[in-house]
PDB file of N, CA and C in Angstrom:
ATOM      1  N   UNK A   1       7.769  20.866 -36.033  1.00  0.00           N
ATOM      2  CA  UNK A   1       8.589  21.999 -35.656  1.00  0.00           C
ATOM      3  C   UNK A   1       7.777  23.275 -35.852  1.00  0.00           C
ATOM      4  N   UNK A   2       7.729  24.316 -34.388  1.00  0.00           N
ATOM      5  CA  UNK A   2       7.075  25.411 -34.824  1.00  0.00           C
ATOM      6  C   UNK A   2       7.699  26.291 -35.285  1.00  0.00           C
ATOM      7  N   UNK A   3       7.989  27.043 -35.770  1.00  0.00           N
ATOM      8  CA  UNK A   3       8.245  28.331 -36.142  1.00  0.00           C
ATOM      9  C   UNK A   3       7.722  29.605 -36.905  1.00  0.00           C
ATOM     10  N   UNK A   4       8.178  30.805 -36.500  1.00  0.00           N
ATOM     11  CA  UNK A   4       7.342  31.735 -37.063  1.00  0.00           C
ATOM     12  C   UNK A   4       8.492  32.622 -37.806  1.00  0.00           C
ATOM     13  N   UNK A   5       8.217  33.359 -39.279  1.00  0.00           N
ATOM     14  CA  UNK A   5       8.935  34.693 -39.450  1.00  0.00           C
ATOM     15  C   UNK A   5       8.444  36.028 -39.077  1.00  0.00           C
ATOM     16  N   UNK A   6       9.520  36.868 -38.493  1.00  0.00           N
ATOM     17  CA  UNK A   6       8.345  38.169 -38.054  1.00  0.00           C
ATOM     18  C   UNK A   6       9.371  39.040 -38.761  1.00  0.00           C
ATOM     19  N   UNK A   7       8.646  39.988 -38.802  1.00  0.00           N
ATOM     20  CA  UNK A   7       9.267  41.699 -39.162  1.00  0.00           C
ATOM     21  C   UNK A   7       9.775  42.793 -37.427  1.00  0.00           C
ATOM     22  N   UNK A   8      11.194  42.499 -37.556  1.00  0.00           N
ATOM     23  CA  UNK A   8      11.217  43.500 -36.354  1.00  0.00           C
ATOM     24  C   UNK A   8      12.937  44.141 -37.107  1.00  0.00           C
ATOM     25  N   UNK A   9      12.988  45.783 -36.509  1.00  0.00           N
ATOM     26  CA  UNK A   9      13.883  46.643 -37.131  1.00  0.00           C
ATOM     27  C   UNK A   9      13.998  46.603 -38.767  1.00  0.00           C
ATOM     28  N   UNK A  10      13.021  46.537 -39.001  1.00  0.00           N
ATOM     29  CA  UNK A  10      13.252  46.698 -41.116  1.00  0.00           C
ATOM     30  C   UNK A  10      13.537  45.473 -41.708  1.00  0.00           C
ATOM     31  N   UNK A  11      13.934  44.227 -40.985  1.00  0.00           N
ATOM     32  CA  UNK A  11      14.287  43.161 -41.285  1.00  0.00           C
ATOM     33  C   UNK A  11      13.398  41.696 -41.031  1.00  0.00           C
ATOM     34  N   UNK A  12      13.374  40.667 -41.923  1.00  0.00           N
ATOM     35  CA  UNK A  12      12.604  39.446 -41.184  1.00  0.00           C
ATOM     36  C   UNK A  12      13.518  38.341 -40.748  1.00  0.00           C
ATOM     37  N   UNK A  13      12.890  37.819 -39.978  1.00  0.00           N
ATOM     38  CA  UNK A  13      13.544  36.358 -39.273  1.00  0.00           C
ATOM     39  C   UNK A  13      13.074  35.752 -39.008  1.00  0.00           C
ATOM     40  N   UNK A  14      13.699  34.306 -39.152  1.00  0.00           N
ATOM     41  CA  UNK A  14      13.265  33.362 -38.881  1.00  0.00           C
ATOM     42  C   UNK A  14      13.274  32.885 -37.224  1.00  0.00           C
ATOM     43  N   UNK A  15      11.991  32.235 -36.617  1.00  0.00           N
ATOM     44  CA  UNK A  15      12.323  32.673 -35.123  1.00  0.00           C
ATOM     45  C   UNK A  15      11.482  31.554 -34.519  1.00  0.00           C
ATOM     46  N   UNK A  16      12.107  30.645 -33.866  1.00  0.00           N
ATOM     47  CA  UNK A  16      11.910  29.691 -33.034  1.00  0.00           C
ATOM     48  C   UNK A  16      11.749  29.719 -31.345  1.00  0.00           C
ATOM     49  N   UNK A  17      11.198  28.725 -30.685  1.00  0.00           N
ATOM     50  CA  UNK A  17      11.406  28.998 -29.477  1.00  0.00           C
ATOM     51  C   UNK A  17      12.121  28.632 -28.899  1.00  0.00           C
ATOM     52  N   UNK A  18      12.745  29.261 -27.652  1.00  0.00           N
ATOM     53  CA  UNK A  18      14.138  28.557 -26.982  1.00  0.00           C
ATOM     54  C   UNK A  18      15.055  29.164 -27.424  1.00  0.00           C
ATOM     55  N   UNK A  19      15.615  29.949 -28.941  1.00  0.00           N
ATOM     56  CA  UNK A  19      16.748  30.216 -29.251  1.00  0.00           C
ATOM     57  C   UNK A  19      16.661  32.017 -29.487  1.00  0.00           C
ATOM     58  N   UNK A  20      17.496  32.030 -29.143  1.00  0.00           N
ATOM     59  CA  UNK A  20      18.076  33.887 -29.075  1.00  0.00           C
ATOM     60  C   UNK A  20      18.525  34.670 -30.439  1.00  0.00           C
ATOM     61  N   UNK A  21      18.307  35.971 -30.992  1.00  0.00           N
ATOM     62  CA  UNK A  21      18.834  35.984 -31.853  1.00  0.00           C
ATOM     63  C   UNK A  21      18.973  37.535 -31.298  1.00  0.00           C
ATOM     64  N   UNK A  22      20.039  38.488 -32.523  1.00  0.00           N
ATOM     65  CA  UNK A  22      20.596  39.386 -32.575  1.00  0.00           C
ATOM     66  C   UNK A  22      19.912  40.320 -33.185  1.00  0.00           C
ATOM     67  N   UNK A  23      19.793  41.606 -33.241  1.00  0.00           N
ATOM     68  CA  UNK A  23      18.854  42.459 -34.255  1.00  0.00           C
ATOM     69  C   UNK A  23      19.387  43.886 -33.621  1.00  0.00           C
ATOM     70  N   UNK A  24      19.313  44.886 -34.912  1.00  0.00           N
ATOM     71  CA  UNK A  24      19.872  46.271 -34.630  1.00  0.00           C
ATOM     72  C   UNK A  24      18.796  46.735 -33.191  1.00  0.00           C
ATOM     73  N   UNK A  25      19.223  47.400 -32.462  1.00  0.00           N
ATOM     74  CA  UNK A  25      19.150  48.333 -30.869  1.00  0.00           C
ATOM     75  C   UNK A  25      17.649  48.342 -31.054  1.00  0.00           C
ATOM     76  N   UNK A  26      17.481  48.039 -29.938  1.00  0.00           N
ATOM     77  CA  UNK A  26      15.901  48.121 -29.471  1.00  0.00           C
ATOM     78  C   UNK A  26      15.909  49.111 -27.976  1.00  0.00           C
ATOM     79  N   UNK A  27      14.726  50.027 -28.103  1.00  0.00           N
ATOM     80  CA  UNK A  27      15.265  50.674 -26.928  1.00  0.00           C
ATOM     81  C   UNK A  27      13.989  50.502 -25.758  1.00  0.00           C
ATOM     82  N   UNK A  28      14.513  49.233 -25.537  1.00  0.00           N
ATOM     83  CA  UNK A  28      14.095  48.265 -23.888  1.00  0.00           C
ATOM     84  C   UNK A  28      15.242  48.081 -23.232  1.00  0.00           C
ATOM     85  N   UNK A  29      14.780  48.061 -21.663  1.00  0.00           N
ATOM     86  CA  UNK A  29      15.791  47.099 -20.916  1.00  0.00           C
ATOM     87  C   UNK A  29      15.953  45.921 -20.790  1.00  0.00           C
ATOM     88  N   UNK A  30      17.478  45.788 -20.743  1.00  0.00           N
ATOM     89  CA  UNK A  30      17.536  43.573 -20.457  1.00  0.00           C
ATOM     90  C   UNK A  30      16.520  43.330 -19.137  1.00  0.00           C
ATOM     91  N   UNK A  31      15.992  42.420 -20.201  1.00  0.00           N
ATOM     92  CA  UNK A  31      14.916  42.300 -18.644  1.00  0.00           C
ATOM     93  C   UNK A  31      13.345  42.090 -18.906  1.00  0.00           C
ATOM     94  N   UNK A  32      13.208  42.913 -20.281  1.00  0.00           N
ATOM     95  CA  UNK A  32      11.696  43.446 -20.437  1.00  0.00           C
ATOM     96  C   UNK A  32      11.442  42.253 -21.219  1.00  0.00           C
ATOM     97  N   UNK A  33       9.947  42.105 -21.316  1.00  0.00           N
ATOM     98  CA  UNK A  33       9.188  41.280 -22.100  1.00  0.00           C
ATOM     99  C   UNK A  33       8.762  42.085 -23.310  1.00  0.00           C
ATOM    100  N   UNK A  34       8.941  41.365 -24.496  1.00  0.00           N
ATOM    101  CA  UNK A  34       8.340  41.831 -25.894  1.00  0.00           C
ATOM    102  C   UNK A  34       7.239  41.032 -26.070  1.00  0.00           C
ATOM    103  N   UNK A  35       6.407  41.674 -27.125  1.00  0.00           N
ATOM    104  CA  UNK A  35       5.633  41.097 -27.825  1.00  0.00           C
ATOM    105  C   UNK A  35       5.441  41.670 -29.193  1.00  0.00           C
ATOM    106  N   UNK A  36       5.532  40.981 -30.153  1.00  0.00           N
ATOM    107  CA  UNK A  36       6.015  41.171 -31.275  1.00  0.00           C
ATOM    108  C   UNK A  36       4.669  40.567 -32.344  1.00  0.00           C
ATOM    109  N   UNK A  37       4.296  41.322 -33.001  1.00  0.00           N
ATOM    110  CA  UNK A  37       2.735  40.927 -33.447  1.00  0.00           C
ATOM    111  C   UNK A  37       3.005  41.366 -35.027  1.00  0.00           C
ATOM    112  N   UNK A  38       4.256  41.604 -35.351  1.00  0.00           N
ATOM    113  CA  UNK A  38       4.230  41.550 -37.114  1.00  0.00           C
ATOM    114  C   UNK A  38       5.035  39.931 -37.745  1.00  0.00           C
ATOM    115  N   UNK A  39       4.229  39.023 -37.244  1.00  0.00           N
ATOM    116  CA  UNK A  39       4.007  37.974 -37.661  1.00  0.00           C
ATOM    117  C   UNK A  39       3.617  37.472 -39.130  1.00  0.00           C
ATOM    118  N   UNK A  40       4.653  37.760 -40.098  1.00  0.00           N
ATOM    119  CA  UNK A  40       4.683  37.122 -41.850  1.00  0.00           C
ATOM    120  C   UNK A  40       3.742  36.238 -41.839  1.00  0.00           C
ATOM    121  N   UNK A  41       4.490  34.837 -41.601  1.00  0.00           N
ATOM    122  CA  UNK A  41       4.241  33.340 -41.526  1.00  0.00           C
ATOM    123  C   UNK A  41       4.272  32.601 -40.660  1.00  0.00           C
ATOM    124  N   UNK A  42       3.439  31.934 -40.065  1.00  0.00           N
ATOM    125  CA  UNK A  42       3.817  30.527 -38.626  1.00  0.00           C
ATOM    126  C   UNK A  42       3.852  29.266 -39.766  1.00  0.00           C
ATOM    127  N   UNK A  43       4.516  28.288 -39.240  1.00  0.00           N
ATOM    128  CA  UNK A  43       4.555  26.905 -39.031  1.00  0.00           C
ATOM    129  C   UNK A  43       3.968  26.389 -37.901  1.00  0.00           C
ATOM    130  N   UNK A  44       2.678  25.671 -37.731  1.00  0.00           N
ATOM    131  CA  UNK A  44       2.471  24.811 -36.534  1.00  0.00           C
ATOM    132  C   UNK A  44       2.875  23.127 -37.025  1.00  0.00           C
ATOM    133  N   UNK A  45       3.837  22.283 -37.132  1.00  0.00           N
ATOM    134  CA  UNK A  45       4.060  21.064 -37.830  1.00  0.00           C
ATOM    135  C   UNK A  45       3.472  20.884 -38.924  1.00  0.00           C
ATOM    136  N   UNK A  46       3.578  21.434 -39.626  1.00  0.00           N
ATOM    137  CA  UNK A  46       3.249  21.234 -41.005  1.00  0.00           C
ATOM    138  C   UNK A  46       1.914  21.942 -41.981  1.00  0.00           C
ATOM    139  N   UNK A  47       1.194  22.832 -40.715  1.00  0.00           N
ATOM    140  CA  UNK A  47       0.426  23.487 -41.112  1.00  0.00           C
ATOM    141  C   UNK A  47       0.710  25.195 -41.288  1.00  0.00           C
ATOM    142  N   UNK A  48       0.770  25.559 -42.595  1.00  0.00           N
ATOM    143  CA  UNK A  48       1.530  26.896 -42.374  1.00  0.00           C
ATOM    144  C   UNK A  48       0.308  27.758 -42.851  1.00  0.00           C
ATOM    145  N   UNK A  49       0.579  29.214 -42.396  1.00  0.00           N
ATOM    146  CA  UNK A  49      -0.446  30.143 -42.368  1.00  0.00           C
ATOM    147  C   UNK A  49       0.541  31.127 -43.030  1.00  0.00           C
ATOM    148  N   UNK A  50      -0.363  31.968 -43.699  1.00  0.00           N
ATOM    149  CA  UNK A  50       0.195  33.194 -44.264  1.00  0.00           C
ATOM    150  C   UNK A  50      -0.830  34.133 -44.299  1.00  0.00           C
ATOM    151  N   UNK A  51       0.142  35.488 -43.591  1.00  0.00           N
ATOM    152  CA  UNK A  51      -0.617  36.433 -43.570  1.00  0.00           C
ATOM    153  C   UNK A  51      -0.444  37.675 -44.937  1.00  0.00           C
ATOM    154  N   UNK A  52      -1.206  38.667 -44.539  1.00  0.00           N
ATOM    155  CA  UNK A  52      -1.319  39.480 -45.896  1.00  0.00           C
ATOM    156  C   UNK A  52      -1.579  40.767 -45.299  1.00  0.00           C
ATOM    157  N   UNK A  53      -0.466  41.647 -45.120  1.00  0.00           N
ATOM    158  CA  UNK A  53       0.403  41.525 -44.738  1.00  0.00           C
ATOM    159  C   UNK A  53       1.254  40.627 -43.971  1.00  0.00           C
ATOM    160  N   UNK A  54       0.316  40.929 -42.323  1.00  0.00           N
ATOM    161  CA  UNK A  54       0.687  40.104 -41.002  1.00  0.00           C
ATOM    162  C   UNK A  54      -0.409  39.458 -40.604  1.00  0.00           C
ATOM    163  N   UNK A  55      -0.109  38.064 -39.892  1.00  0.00           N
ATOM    164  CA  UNK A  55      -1.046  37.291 -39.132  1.00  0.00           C
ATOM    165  C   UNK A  55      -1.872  38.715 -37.919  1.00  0.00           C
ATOM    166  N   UNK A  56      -3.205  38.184 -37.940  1.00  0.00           N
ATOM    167  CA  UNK A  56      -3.715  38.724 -36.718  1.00  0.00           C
ATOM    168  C   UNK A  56      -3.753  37.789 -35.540  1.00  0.00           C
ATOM    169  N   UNK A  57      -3.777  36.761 -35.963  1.00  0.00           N
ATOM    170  CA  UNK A  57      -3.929  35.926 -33.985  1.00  0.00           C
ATOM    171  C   UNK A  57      -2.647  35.418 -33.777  1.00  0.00           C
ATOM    172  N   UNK A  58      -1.831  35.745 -34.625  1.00  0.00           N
ATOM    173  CA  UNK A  58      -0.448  35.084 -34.068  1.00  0.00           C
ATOM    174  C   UNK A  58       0.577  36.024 -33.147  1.00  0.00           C
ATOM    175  N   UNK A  59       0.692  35.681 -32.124  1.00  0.00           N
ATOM    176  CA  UNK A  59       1.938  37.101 -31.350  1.00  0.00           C
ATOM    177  C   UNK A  59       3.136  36.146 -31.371  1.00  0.00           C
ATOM    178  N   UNK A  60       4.606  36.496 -30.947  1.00  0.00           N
ATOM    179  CA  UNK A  60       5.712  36.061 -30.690  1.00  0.00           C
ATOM    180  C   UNK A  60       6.290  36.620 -29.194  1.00  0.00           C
ATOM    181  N   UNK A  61       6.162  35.793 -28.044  1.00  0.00           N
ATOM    182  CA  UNK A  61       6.671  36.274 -26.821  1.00  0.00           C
ATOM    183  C   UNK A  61       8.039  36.321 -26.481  1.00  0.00           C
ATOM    184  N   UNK A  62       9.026  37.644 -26.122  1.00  0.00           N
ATOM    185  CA  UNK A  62       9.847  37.308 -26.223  1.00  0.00           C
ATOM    186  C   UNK A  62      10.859  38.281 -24.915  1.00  0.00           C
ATOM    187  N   UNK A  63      12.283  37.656 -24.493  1.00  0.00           N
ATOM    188  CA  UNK A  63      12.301  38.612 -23.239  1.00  0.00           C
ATOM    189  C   UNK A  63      14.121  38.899 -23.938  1.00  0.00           C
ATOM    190  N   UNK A  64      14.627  40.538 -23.710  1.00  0.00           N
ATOM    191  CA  UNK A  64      15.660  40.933 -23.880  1.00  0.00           C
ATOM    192  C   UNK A  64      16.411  40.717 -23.063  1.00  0.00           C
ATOM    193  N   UNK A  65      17.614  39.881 -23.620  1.00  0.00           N
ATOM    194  CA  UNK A  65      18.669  40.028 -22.792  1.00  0.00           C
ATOM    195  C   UNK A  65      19.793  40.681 -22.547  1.00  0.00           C
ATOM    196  N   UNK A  66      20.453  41.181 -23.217  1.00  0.00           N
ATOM    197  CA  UNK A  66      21.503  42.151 -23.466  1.00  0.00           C
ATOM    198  C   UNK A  66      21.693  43.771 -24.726  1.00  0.00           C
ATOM    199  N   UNK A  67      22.161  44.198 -24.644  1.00  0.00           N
ATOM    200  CA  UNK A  67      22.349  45.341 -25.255  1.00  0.00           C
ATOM    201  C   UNK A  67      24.249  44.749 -25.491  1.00  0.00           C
ATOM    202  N   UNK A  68      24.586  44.952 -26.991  1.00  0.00           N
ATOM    203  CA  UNK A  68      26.422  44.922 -26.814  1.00  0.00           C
ATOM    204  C   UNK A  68      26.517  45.597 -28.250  1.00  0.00           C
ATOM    205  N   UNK A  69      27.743  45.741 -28.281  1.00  0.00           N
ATOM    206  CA  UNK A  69      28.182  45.947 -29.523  1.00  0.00           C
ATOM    207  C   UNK A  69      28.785  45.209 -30.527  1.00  0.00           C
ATOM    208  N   UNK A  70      28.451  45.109 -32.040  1.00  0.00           N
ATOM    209  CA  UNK A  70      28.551  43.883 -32.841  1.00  0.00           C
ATOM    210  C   UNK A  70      30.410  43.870 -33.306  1.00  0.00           C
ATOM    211  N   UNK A  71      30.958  43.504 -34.200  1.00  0.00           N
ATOM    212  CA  UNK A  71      32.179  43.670 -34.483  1.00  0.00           C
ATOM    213  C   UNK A  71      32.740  44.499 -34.974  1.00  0.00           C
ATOM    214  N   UNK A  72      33.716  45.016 -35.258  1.00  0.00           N
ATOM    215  CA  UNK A  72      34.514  46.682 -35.794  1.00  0.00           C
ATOM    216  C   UNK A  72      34.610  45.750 -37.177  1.00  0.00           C
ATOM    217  N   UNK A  73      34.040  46.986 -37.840  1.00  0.00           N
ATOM    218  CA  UNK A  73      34.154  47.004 -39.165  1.00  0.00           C
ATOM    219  C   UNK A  73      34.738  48.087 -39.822  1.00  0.00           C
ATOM    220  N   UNK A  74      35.588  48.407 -40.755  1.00  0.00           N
ATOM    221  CA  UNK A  74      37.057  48.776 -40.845  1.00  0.00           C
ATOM    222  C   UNK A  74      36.070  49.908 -42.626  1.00  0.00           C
ATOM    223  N   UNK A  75      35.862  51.014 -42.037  1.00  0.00           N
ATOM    224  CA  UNK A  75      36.006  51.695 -43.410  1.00  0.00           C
ATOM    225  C   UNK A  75      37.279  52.379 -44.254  1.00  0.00           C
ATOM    226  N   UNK A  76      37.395  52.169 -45.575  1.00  0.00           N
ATOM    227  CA  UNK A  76      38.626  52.608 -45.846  1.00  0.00           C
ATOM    228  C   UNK A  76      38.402  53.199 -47.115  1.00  0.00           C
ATOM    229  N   UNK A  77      38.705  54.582 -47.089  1.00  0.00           N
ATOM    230  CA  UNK A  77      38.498  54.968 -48.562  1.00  0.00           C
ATOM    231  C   UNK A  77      39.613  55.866 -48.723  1.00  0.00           C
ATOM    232  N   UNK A  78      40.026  55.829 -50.167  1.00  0.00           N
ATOM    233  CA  UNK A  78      40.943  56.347 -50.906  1.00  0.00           C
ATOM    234  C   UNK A  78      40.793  57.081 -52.509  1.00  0.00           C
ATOM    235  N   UNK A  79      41.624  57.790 -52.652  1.00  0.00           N
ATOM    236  CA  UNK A  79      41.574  58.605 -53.924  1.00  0.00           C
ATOM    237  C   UNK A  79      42.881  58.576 -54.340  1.00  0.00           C
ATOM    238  N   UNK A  80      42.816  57.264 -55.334  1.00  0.00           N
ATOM    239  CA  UNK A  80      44.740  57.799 -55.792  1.00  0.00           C
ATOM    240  C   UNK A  80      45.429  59.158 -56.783  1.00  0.00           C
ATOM    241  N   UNK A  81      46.458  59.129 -56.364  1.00  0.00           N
ATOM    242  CA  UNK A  81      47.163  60.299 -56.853  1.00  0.00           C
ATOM    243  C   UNK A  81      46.168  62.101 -56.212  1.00  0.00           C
ATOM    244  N   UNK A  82      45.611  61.684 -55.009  1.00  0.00           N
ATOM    245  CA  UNK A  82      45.392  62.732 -54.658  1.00  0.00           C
ATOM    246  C   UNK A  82      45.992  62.746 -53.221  1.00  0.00           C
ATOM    247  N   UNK A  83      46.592  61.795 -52.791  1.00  0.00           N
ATOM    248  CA  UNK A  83      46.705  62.018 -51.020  1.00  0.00           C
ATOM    249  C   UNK A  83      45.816  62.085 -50.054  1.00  0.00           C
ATOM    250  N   UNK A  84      44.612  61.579 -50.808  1.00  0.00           N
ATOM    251  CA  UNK A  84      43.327  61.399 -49.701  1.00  0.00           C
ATOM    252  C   UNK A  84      42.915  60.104 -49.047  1.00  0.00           C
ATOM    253  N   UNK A  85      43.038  59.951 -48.008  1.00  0.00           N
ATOM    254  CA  UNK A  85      43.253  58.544 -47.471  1.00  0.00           C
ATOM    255  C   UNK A  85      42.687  59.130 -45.976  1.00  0.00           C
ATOM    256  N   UNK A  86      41.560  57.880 -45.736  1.00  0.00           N
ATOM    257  CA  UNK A  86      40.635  58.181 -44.564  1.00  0.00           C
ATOM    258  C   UNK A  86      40.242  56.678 -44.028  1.00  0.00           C
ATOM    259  N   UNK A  87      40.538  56.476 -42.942  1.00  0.00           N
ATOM    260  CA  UNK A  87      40.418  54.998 -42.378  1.00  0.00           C
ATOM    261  C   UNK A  87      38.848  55.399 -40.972  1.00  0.00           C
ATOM    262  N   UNK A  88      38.231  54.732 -41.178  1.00  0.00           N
ATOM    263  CA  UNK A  88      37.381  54.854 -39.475  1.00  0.00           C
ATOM    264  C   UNK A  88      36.802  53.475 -39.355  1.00  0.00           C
ATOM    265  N   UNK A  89      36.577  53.062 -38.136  1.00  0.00           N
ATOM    266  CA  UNK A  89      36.141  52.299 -38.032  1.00  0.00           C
ATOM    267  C   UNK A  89      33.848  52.634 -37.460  1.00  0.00           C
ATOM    268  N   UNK A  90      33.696  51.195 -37.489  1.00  0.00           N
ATOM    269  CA  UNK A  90      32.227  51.278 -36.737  1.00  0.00           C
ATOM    270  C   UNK A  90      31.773  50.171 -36.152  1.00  0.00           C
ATOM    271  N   UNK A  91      31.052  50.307 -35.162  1.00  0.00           N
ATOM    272  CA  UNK A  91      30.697  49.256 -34.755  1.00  0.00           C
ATOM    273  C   UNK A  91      28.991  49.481 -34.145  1.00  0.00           C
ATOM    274  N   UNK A  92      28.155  48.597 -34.677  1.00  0.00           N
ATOM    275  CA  UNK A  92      26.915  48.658 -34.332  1.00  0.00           C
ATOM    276  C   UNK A  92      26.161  48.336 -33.068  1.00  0.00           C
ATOM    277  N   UNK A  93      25.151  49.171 -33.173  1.00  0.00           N
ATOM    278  CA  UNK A  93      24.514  48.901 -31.337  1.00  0.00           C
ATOM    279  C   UNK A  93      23.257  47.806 -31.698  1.00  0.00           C
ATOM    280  N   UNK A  94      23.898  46.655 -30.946  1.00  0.00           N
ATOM    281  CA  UNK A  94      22.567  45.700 -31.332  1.00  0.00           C
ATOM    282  C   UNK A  94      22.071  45.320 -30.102  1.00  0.00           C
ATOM    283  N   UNK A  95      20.772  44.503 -29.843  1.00  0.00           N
ATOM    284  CA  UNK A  95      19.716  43.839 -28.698  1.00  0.00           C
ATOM    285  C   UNK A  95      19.877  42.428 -29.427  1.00  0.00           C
ATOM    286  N   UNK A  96      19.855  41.493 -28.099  1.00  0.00           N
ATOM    287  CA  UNK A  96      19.882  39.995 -28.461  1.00  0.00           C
ATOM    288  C   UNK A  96      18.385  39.627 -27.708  1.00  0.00           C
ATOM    289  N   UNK A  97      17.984  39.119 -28.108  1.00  0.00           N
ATOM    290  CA  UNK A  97      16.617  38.412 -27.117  1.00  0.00           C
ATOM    291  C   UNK A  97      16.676  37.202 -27.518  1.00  0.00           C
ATOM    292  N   UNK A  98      15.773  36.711 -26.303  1.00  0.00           N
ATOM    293  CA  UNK A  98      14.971  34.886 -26.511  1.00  0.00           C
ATOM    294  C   UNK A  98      13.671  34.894 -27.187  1.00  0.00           C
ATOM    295  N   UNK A  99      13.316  34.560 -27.724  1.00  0.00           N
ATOM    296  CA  UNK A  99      12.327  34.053 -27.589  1.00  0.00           C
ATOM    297  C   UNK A  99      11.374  32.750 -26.782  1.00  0.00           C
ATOM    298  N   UNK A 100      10.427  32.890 -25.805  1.00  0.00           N
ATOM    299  CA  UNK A 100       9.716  32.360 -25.303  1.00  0.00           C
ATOM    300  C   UNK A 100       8.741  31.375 -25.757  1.00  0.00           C
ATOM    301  N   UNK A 101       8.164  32.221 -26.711  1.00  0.00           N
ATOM    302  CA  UNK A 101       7.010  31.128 -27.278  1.00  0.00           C
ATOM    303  C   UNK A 101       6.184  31.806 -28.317  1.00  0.00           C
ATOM    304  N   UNK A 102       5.566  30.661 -29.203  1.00  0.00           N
ATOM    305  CA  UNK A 102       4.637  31.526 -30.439  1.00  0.00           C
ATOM    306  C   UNK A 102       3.422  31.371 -29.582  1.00  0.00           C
ATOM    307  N   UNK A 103       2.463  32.364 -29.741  1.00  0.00           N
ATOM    308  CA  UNK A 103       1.113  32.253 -29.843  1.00  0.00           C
ATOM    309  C   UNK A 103       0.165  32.198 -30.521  1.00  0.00           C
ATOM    310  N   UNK A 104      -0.619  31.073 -30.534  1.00  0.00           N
ATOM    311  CA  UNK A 104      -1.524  31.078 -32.035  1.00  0.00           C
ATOM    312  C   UNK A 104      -2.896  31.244 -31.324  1.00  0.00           C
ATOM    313  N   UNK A 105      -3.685  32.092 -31.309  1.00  0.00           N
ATOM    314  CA  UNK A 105      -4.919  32.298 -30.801  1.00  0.00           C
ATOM    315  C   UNK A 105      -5.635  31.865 -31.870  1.00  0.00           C
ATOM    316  N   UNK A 106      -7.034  31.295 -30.870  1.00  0.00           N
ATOM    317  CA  UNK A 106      -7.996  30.810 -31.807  1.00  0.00           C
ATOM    318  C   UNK A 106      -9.261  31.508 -32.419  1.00  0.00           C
ATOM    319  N   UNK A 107      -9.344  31.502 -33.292  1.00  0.00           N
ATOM    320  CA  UNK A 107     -10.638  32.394 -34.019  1.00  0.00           C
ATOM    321  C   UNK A 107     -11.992  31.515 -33.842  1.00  0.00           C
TER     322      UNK A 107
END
């Protein structure tokens, strides 16, 4: 099994090929091709690499598919015995992509 973790929006993930994942707003169009080169760690079947920071020959190819918004999340704050009571909601702007494929270039 291949897989790689990368660093994209402040966060890492775990990231395979074939499967899609979610991550705060990226500002591409559905449509565009990424390439994503802050590559932690690969897995090639059982041979794992670690970088220090990031791998240099490893990229992650990957293509955006949507732009949506994630679920309403309900802020609620209060102050008793003062009458201060404030409800809002939020909801976050996230990018879903595929990923395509790891690349492991050879040195």
């Amino acid at each position: 099994m291949k897989y790689a973790i990368i660093e994209i929006g402040g966060k890492q993930l775990w990231v395979e090929s074939g499967k899609f994942y979610s991550v705060n707003y990226l500002a591409t169009e559905p449509g565009n091709k990424l390439l994503l080169n802050r590559v932690l760690m690969v897995n090639n079947g059982g041979t794992v690499e670690l970088g220090k920071p990031y791998l240099e020959n490893v990229q992650v190819h990957a293509t955006v598919l949507e732009h949506f918004r994630g679920p309403k999340i309900i802020v609620y704050k209060m102050k008793p015995k003062k009458k201060m009571r404030r409800k809002q909601g939020h909801r976050q702007q996230l990018t879903r992509f595929m990923v395509d494929n790891i690349v492991m270039e050879k040195n």
